[in-house]
Protein backbone atom coordinates (compact mmCIF):
# COMPACT_ATOMS: atom_id res chain seq x y z
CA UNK A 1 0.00 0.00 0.00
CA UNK A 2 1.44 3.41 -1.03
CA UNK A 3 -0.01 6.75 0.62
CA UNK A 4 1.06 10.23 -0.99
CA UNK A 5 0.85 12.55 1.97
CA UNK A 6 -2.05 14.95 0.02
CA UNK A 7 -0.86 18.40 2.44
CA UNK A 8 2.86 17.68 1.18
CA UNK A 9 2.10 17.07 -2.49
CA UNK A 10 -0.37 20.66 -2.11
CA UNK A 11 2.55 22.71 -0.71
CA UNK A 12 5.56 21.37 -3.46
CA UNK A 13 3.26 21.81 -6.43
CA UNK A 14 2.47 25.65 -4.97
CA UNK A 15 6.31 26.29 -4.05
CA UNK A 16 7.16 24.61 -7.86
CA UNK A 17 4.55 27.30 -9.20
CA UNK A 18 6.75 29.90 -7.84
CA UNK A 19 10.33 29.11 -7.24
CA UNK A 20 12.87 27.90 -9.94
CA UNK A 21 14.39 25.49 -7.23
CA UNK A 22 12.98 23.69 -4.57
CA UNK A 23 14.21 21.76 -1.77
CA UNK A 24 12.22 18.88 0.00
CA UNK A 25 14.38 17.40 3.01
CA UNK A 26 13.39 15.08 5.30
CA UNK A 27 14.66 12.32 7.31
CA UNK A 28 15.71 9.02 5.28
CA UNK A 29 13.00 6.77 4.92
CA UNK A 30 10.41 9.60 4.64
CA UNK A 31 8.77 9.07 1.69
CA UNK A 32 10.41 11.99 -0.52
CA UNK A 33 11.16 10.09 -3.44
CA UNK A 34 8.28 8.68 -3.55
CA UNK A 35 6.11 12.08 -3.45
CA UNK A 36 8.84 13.08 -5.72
CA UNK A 37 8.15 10.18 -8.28
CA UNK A 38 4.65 10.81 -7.97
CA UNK A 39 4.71 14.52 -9.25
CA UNK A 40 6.70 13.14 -11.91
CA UNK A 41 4.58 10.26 -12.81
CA UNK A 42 1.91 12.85 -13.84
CA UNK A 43 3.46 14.27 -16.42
CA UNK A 44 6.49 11.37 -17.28
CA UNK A 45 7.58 13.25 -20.43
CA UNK A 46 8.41 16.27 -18.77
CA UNK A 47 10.41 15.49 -15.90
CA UNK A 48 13.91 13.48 -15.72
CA UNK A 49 14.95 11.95 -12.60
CA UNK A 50 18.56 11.18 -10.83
CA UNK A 51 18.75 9.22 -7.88
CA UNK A 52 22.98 10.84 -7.46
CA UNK A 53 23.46 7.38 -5.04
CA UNK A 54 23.62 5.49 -8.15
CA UNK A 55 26.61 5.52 -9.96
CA UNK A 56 25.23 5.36 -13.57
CA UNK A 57 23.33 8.64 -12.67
CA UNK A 58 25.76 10.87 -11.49
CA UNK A 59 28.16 9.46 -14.64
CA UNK A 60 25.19 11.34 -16.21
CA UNK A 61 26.50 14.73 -14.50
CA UNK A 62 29.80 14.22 -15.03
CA UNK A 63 29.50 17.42 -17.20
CA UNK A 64 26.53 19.12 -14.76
CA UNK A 65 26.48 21.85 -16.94
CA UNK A 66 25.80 20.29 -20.21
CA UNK A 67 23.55 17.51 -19.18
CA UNK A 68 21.01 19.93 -17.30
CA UNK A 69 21.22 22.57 -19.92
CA UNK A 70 19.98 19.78 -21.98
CA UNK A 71 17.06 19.31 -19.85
CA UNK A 72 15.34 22.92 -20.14
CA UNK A 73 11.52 22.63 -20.07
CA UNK A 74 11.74 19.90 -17.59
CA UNK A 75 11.32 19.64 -14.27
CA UNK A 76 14.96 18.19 -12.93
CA UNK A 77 14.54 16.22 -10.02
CA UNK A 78 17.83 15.24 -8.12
CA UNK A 79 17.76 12.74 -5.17
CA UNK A 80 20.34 12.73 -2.48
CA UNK A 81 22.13 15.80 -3.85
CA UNK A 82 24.31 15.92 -0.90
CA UNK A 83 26.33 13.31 -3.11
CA UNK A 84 27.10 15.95 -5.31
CA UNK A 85 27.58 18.91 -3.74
CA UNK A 86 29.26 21.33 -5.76
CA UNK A 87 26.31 21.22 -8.40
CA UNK A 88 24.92 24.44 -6.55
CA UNK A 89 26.59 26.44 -8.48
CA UNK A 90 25.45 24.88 -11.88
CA UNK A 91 22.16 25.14 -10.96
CA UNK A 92 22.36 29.11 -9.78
CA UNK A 93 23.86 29.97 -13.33
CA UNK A 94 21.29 27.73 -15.24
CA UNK A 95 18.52 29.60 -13.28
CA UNK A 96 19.58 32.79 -14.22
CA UNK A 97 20.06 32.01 -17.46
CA UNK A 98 16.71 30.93 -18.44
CA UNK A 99 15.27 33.43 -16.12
CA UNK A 100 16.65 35.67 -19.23
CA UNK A 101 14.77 33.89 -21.41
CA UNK A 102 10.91 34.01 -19.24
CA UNK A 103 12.00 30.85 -17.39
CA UNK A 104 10.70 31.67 -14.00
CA UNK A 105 9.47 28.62 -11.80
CA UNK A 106 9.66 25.00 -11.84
CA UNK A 107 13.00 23.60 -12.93
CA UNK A 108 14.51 21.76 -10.27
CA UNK A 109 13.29 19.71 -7.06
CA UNK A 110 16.41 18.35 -5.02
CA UNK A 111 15.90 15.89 -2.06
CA UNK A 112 17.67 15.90 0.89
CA UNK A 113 18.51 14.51 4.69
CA UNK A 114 18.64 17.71 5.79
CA UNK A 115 22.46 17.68 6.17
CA UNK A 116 23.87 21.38 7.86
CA UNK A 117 26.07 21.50 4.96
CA UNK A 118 23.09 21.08 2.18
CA UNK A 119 21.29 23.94 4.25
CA UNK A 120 24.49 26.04 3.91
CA UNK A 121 25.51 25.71 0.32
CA UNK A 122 22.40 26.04 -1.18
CA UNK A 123 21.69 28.56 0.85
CA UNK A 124 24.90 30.90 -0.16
CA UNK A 125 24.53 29.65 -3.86
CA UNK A 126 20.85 29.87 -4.51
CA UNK A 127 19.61 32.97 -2.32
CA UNK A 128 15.94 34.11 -3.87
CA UNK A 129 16.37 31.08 -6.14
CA UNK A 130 15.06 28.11 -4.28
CA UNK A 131 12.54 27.52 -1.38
CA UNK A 132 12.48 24.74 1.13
CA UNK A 133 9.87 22.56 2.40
CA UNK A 134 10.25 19.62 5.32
CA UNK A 135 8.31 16.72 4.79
CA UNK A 136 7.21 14.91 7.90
CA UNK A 137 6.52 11.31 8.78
CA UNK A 138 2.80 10.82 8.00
CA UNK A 139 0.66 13.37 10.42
CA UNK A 140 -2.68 12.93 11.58
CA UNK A 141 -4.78 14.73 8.84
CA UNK A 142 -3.32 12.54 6.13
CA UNK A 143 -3.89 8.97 8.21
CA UNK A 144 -7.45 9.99 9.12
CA UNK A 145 -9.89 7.77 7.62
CA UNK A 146 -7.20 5.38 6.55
CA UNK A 147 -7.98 2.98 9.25
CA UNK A 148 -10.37 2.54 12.22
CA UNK A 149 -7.64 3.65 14.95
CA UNK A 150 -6.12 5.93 12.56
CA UNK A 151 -5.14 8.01 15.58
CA UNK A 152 -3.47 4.89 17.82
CA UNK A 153 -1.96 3.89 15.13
CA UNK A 154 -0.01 6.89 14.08
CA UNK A 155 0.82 7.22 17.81
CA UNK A 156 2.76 4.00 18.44
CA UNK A 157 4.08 3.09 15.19
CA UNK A 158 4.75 7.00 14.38
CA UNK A 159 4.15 8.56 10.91
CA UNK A 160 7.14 6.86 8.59
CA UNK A 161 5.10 5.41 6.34
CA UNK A 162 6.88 1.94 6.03
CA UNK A 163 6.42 1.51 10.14
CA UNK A 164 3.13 3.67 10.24
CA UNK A 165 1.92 0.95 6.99
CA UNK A 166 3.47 -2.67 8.31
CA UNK A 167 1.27 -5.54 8.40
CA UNK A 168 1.23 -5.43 12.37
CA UNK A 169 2.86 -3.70 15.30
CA UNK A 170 5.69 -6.43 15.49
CA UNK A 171 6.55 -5.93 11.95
CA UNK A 172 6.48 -2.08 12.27
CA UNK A 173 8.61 -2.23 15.92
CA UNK A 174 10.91 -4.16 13.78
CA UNK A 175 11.11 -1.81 10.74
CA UNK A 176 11.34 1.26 13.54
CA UNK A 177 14.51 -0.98 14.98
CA UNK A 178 15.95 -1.34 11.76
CA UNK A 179 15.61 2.42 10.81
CA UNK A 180 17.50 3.16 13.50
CA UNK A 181 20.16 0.88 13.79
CA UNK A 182 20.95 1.86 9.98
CA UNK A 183 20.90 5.72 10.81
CA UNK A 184 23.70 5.22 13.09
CA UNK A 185 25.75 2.82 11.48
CA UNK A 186 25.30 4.02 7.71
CA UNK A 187 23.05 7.12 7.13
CA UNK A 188 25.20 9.22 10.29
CA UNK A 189 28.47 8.69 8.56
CA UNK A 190 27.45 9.19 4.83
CA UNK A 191 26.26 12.65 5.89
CA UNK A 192 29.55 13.43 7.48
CA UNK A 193 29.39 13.19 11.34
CA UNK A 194 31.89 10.97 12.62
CA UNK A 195 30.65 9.67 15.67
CA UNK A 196 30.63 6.71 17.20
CA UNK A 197 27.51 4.43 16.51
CA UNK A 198 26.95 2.63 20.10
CA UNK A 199 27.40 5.84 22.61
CA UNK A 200 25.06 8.05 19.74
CA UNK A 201 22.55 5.01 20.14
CA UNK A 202 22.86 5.42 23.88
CA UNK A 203 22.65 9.42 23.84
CA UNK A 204 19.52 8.72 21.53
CA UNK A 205 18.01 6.38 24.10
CA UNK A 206 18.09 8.95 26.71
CA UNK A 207 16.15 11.68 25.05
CA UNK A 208 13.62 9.52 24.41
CA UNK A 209 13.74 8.45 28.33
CA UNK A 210 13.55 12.29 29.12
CA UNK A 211 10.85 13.03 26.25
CA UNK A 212 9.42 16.43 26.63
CA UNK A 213 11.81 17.36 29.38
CA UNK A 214 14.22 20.79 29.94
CA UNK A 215 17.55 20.13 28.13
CA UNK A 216 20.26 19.45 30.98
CA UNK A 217 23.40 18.42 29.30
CA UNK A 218 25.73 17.65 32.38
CA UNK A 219 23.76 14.79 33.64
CA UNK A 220 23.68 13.14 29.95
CA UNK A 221 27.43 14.40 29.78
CA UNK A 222 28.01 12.30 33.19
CA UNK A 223 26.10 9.78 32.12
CA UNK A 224 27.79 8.67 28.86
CA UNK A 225 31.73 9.88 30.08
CA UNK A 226 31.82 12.33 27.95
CA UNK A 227 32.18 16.56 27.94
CA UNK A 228 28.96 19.44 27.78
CA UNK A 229 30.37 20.23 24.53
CA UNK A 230 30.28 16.53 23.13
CA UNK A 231 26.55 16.14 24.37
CA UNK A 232 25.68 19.47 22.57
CA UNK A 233 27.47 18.12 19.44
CA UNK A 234 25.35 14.97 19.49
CA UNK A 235 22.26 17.06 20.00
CA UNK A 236 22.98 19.32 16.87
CA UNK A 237 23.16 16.33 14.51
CA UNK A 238 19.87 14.92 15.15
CA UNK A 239 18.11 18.62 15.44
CA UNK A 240 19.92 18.72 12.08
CA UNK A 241 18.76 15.68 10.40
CA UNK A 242 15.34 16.19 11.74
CA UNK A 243 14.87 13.51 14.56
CA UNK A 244 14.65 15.35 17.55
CA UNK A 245 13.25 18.49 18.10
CA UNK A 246 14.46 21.66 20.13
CA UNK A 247 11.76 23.89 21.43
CA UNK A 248 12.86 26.83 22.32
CA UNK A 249 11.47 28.77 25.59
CA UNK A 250 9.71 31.95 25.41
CA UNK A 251 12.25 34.53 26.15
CA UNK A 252 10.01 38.02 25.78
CA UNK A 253 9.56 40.52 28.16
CA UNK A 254 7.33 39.85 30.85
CA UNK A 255 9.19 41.10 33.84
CA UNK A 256 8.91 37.36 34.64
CA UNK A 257 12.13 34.92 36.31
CA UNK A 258 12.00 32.57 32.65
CA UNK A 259 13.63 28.95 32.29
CA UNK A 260 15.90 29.28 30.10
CA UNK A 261 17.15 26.49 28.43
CA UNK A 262 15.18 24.14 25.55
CA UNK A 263 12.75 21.52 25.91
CA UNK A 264 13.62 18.44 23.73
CA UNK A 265 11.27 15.88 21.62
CA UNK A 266 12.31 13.05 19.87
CA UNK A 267 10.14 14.13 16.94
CA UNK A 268 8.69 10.25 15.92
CA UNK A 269 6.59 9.44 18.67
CA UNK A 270 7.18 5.32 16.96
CA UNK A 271 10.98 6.14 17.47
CA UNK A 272 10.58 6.88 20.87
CA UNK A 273 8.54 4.21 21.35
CA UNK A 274 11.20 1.91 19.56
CA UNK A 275 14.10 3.31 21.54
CA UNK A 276 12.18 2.48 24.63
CA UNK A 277 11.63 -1.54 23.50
CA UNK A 278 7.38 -0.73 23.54
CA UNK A 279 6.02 -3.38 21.17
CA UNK A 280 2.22 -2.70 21.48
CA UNK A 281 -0.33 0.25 22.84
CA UNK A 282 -0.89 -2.08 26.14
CA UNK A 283 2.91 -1.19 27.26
CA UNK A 284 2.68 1.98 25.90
CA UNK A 285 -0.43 2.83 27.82
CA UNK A 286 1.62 1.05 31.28
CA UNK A 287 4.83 3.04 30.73
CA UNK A 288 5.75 6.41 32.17
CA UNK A 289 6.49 7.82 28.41
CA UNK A 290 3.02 8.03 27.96
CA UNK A 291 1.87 10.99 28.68
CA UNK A 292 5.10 12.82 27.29
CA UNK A 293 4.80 10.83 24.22
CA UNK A 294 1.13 12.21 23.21
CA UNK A 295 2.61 15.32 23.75
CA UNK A 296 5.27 15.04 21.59
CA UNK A 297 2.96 13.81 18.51
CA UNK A 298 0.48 16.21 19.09
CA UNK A 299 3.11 18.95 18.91
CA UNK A 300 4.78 17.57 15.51
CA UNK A 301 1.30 17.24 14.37
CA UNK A 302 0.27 20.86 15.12
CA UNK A 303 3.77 22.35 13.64
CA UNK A 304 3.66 20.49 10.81
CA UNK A 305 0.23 22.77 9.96
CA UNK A 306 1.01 26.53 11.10
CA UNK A 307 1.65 28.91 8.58
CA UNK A 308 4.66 30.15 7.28
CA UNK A 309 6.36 32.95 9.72
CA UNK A 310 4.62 31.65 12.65
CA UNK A 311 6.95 31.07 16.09
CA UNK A 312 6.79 28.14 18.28
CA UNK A 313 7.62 28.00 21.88
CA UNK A 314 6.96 26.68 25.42
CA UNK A 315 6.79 29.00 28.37
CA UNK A 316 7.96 28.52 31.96
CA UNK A 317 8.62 31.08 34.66
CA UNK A 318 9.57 30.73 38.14
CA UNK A 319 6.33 31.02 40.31
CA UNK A 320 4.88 28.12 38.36
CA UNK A 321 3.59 29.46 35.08
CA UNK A 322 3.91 26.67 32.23
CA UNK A 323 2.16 26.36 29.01
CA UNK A 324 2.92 23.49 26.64
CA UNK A 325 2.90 25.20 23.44
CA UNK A 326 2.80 28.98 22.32
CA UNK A 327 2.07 29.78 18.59
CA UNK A 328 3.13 33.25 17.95
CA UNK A 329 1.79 34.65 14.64
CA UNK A 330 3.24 38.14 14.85
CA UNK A 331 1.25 41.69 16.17
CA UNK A 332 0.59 39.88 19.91
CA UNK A 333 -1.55 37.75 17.68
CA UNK A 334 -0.51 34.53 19.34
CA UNK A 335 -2.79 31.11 21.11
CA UNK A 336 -1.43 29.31 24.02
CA UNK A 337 -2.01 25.32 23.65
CA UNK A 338 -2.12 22.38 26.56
CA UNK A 339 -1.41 19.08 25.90
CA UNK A 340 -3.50 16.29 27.86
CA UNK A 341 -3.69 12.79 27.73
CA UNK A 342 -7.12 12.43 30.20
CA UNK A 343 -10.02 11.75 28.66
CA UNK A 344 -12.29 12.51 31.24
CA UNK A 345 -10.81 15.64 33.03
CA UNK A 346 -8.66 17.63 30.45
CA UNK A 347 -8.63 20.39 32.49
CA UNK A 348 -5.60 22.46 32.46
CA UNK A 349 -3.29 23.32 35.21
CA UNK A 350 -2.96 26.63 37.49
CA UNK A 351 0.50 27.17 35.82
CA UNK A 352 -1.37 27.40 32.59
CA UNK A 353 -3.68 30.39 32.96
CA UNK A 354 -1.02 32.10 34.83
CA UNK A 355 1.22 31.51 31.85
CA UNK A 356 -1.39 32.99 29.42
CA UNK A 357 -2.22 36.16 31.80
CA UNK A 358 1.54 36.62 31.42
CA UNK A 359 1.99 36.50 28.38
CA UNK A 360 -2.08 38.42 28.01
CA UNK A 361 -2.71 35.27 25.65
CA UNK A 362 -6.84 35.26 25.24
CA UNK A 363 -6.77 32.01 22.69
CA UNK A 364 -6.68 29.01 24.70
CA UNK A 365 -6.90 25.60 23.61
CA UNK A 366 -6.29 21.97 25.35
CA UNK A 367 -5.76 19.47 23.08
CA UNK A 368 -7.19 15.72 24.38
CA UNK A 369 -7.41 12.45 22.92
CA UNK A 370 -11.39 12.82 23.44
CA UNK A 371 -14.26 13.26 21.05
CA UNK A 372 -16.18 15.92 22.03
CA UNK A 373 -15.48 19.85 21.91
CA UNK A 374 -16.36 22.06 24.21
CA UNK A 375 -15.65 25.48 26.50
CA UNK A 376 -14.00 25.74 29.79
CA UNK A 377 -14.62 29.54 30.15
CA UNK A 378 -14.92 32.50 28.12
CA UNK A 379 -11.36 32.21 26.61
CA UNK A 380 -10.41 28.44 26.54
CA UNK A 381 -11.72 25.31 24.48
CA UNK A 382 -11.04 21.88 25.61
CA UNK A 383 -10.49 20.04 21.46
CA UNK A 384 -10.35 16.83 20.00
CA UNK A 385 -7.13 16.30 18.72
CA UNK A 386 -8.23 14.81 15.52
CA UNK A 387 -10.16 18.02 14.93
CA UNK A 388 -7.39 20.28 16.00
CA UNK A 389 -4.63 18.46 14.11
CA UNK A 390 -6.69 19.83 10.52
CA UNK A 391 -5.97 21.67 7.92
CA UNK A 392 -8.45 25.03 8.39
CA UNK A 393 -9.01 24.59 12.20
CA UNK A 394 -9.10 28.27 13.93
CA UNK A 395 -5.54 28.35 15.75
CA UNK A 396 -3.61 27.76 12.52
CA UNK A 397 -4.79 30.76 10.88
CA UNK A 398 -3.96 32.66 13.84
CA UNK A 399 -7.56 32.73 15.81
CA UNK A 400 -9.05 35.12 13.44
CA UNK A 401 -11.95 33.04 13.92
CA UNK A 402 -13.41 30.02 16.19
């Protein structure tokens, strides 16, 4: 069974409408080639495709310049182009030259891991020439409908669509296991790290232990034998590739004592789960991740939605104020967001409204694995998640309306 996440294919055709270049990166495993070969497939005849980890196709580039000037009027598509790096600059002079000629949009669509180096180069080389876009493991609003427990599903086996798609949990544990296991040993490396596989496993292992927790490196540090700086070196790869994420704290002015340092996710809720050794929704349920888990999906889920130029961050103070999530969509416009795992009291903590009279937040949502929807007070909504986590639902366009 093959799924093309629908929101993903939406946003690359509108960024191919408009930008010459475009960059989809992602985490191996993904599914970008295969949204990739599915634009293609509509229109075969006009696209050419290079997957640069086969040797017969970069032989093809071994003159960049001639080969892709050859291809004008199609749409280039280059997979793992962090194989061939310096073809940056090939692509910036192609692009301006046809640009000359009414060229405008369209031309190429290179995949990548989301190596710091890719970022960098194309960055320098292609400023105002190329866009990027992340695609995510599968998120709720493409799954929903799929199965009966879309929503369980995508929550223990996570969104890669090989794990989220297996035949049965033990199959998908197994494929989640496997991912890993070949990040570290092959994918790592290849991308230029050099670290060693076993204590980068370990490191790993304890994130996902300390899900949705305050980033603390000297206990980690302690923990593994080696320095603050190595632990922060080890954190920037995976923020890098796209595996774990870094929320950052609200740091504004609120005349407020404010935590300072980041919260972290391991951003596959079926990778934590897999670094953990939880096979099935029973353990999952019984284990202490739990509740930091959900979090952690609903989160990716949610982010993977807002609109461009909108800010994420938590917010913590020192008399007790927390909120889970803050969306900040510029002009004060911004919606505080709690994340609860009760069904049947989802109310939100004290730290929570104090949070949002700090920050004078009046668009409050909790977010709950529930079906109904319904108000707290004046100013906060208690929301499914499967309704929240849609396209069009009021916080992601910035509460202009409820």
């Amino acid at each position: 069974m093959v799924m093309i996440p629908r929101l993903a294919s939406q946003r690359l055709h509108a960024a191919l409408r408009n930008f010459p270049a475009v960059a989809l990166l992602g985490p191996r495993q993904v599914g970008k080639t295969t949204l990739a070969m599915a634009l293609a497939d509509e229109k075969p005849a006009q696209a050419a495709y290079l997957d640069l980890e086969l040797p017969s196709d970069r032989a093809r580039l071994s003159d960049p310049e001639l080969y892709l000037d050859r291809q004008e009027g199609k749409l280039v598509i280059l997979d793992e182009i962090h194989r061939t790096p310096g073809i940056f600059q090939v692509l910036r002079g192609l692009i301006d030259r046809r640009r000359r000629k009414g060229i405008k949009a369209g031309q190429f669509l290179v995949l990548g891991s989301a190596s710091m180096d890719l970022l960098r180069q194309s960055a320098e080389t292609l400023a105002g020439r190329i866009t990027y876009l992340e695609l995510t493991p599968f998120i709720a609003a493409e799954v929903e409908g799929a199965f009966p427990d879309a929503a369980d599903r995508l929550w223990l086996r996570g969104g890669f669509p090989d794990s989220f798609l297996a035949a049965s949990d033990p199959v998908s544990f197994d494929w989640r296991r496997a991912f890993i296991q070949t990040y570290l040993e092959r994918d790592i490396p290849l991308l230029g790290p050099r670290l060693p596989a076993e204590t980068l496993h370990r490191f790993w292992q304890m994130l996902a232990h300390a899900q949705g927790q305050l980033f603390n490196a000297a206990p980690l540090a302690s923990g593994l034998g080696v320095s603050g700086h190595t632990i922060a070196r080890y954190l920037d790869v995976l923020v890098d590739l796209l595996l774990v994420r870094r929320l950052p704290p609200w740091s504004g002015n609120v005349k407020k004592r404010l935590v300072r340092s980041p919260k972290i996710y391991v951003r596959d809720s079926g990778l934590v789960h897999a670094l953990l050794g939880i096979r099935t929704q029973d353990e999952l349920l019984g284990h202490p991740v739990a509740g930091p888990s959900w979090e952690g999906m609903v989160i990716e889920n949610l982010l993977a939605l807002v609109p461009a130029g909108a800010s994420a961050f938590f917010y913590r103070s020192s008399n007790g104020a927390e909120i889970d999530l803050i969306l900040d969509f510029g002009a004060k416009d911004r919606c505080a967001i709690e994340v609860k795992r009760s069904i049947s009291d989802p109310k939100p903590s004290r730290g929570f409204y104090l949070g949002c009279d700090d920050l004078g937040v009046k668009f409050r949502w909790v977010i709950y694995p529930g079906t109904e929807r319904y108000a707290l007070d004046a100013q906060t909504e208690v929301v499914p998640f499967t309704m929240a986590a849609r396209p069009g639902f009021a916080w992601i366009s910035g509460n202009k309306s409820r």
